[in-house]
Protein backbone atom coordinates (compact mmCIF):
# COMPACT_ATOMS: atom_id res chain seq x y z
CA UNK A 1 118.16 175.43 113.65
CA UNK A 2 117.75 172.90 115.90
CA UNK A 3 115.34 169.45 116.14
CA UNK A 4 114.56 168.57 119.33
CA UNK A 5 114.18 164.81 120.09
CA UNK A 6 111.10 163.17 119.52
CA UNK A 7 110.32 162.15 122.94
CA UNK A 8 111.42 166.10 123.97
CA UNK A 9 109.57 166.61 127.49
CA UNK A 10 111.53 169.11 128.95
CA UNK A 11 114.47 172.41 128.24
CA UNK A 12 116.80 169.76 129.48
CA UNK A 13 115.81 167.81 126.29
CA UNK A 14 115.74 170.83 124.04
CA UNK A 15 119.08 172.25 125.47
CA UNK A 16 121.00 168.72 125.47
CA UNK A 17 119.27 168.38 121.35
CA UNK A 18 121.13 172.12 120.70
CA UNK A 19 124.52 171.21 122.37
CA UNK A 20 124.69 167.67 120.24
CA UNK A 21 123.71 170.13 116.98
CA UNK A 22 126.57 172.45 118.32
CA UNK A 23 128.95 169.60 118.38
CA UNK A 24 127.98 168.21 114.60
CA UNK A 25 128.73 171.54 113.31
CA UNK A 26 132.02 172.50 114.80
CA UNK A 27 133.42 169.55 115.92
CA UNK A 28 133.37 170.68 119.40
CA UNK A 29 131.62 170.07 122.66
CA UNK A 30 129.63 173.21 123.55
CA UNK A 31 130.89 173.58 127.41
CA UNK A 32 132.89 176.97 126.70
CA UNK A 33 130.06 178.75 124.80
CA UNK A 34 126.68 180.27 125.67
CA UNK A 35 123.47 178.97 123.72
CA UNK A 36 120.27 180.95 123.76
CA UNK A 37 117.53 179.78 121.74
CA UNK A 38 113.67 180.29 121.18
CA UNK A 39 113.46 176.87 123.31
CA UNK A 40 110.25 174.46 121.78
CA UNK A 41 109.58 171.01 122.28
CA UNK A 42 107.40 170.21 119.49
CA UNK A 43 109.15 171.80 116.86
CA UNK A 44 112.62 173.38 115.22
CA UNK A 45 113.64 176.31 117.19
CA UNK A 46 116.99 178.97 116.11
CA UNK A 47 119.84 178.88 118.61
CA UNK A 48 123.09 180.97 118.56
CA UNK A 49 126.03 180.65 120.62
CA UNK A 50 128.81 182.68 121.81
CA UNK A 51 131.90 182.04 123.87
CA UNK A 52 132.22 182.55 127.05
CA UNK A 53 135.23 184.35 127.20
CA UNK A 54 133.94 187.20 124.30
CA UNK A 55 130.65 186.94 126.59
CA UNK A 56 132.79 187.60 130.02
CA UNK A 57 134.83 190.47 128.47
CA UNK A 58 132.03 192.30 127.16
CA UNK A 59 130.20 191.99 130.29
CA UNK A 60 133.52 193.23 132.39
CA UNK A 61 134.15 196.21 129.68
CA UNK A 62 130.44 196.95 130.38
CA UNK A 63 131.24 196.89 133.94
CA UNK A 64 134.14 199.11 133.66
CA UNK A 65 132.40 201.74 132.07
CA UNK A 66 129.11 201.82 134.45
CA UNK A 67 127.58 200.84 130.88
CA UNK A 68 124.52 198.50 131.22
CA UNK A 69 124.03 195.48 129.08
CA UNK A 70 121.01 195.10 128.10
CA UNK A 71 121.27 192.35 125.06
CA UNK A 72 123.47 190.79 123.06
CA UNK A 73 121.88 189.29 120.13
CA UNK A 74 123.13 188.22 116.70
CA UNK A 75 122.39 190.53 114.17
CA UNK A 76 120.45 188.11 112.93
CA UNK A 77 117.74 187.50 115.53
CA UNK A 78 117.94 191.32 115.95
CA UNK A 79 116.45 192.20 112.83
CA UNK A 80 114.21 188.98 113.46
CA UNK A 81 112.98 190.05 116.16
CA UNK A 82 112.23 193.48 114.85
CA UNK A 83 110.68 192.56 111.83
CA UNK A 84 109.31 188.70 111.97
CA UNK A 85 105.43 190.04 112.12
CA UNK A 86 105.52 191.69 109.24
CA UNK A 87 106.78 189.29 107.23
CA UNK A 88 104.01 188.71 104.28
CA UNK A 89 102.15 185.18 103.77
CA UNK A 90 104.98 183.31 101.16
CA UNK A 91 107.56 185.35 101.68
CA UNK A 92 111.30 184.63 103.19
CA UNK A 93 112.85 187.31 105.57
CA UNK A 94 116.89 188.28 105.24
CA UNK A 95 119.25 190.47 106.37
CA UNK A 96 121.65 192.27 104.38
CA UNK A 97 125.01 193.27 105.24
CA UNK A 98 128.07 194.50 103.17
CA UNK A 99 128.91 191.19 102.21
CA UNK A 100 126.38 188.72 103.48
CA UNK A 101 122.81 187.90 103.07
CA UNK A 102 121.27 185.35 105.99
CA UNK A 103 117.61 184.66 104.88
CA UNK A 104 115.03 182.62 106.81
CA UNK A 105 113.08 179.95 104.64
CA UNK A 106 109.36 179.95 106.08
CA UNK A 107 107.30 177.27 105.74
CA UNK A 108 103.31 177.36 107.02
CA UNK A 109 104.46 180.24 108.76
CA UNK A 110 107.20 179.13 110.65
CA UNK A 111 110.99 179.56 110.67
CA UNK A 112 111.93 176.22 108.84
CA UNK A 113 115.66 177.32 107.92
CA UNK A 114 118.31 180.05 108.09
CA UNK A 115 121.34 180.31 105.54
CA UNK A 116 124.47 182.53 104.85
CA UNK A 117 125.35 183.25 101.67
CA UNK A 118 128.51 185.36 100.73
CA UNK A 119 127.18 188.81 98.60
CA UNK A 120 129.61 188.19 95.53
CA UNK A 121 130.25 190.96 93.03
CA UNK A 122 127.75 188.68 90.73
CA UNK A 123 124.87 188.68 93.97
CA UNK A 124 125.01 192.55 93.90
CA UNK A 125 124.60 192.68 90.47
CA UNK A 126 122.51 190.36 89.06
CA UNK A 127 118.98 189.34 90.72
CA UNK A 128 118.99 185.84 88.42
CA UNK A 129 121.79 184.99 91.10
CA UNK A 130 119.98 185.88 94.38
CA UNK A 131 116.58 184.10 92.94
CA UNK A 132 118.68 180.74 91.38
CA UNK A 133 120.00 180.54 94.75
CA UNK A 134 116.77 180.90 96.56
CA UNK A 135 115.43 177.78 94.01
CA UNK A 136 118.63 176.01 95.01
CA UNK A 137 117.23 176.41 98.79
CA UNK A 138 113.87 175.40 97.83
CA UNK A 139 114.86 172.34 96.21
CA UNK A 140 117.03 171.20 98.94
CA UNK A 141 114.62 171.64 101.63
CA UNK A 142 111.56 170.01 100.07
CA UNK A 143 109.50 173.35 100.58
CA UNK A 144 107.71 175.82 97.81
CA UNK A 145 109.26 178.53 96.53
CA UNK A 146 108.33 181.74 98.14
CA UNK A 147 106.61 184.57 96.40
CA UNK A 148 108.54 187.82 98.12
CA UNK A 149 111.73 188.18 99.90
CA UNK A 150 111.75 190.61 102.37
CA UNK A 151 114.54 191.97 103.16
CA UNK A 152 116.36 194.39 106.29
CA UNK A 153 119.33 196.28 106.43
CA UNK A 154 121.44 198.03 103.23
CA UNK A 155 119.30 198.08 99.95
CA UNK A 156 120.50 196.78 96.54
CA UNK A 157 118.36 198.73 93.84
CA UNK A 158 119.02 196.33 91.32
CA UNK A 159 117.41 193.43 93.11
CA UNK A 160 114.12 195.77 92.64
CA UNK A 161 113.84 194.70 89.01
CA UNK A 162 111.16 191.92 89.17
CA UNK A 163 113.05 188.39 88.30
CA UNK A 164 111.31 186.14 85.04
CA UNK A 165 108.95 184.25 87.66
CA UNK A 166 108.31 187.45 89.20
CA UNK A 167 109.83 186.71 92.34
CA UNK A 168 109.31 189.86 94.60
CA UNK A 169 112.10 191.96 96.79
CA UNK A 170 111.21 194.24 99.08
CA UNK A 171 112.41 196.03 102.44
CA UNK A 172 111.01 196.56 105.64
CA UNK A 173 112.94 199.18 106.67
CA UNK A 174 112.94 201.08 104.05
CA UNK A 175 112.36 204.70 104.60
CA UNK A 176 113.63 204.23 107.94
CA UNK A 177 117.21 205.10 106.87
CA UNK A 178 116.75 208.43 106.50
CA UNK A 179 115.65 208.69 109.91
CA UNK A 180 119.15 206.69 111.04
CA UNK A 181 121.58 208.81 109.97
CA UNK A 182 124.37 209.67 112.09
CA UNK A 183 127.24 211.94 112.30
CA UNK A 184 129.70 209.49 112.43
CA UNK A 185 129.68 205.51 110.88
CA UNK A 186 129.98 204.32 114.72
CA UNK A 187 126.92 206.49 116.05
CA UNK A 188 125.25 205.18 112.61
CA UNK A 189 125.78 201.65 113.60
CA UNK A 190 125.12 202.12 116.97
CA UNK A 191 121.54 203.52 116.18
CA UNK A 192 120.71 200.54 113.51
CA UNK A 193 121.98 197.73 115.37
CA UNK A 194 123.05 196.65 112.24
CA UNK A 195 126.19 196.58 110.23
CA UNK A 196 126.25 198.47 106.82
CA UNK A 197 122.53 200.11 106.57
């Protein structure tokens, strides 16, 4: 996520704002990679970044093949994208993949946060874990607690079982699977767009 300046006028503002975040999280000017972003003036927006080089050989392989590229897009922002306008009043949105949830922290509506949190054996297993960590979120970024997470990509049955404060998991693609399935695990990923469902 990414502030823009207060006095943002412009995309040059917002842009210049996501290559200074770039370069306080990697310790690294930003002139090799490639940021898109949902570009706002007046308010947080999600950028994502990717080399140059990755970004030049895909596009050559592409090439090569007489294959068009039509998007590249984190799997994040993906399943965003898909899914952000169904997200429930309360609720945070994540993704799940084999061994990493990335969940969105709304607040009034709006994407306030995104974090990455490693699925440990513990995570898959126990719900307390998932919810403490969600509380650990809340806490550190001044907002309420949400009622529902709603989730994409590969279910965890276990997380179904309503937590003490009854905090709610659900998935939107759910039934949708079924529908998915592939002959092979590359076909399979290539009709989900996402790893591990």
């Amino acid at each position: 996520m990414v502030t823009p300046p207060a006095n943002a006028t412009r995309l040059l503002d917002c842009k210049a704002a996501a290559d200074l975040r770039f370069q306080a999280l990697y310790g690294e000017p930003s002139t090799t990679w490639k940021i898109a972003a949902d570009w706002q003036i007046v308010q947080p927006f999600l950028a994502s970044a990717i080399p140059q080089t990755l970004l030049a050989t895909l596009q050559h392989a592409c090439l090569a093949c007489r294959l068009p590229l039509v998007e590249i897009a984190p799997q994040f922002v993906a399943a965003w994208n898909r899914s952000h306008s169904l997200i429930r009043k309360n609720a945070w949105f994540g993704v799940v993949d084999c061994d990493l949830i990335t969940f969105a922290a709304l607040h009034q509506g709006r994407l306030h946060a995104v974090r990455s949190i490693p699925l440990a054996e513990q995570a898959i297993t126990d719900p307390a874990y998932l919810h403490d960590h969600i509380a650990r979120e809340v806490l550190r970024l001044q907002i309420p607690m949400p009622t529902e997470m709603q989730f994409y990509g590969k279910k965890r049955e276990n997380w179904c079982i309503p937590t003490a404060d009854q905090l709610i998991y659900s998935w939107l693609d759910e039934g949708k699977t079924a529908t998915r399935v592939a002959q092979t695990p590359g076909l399979a990923l290539a009709s989900t767009g996402l790893a591990g469902t």
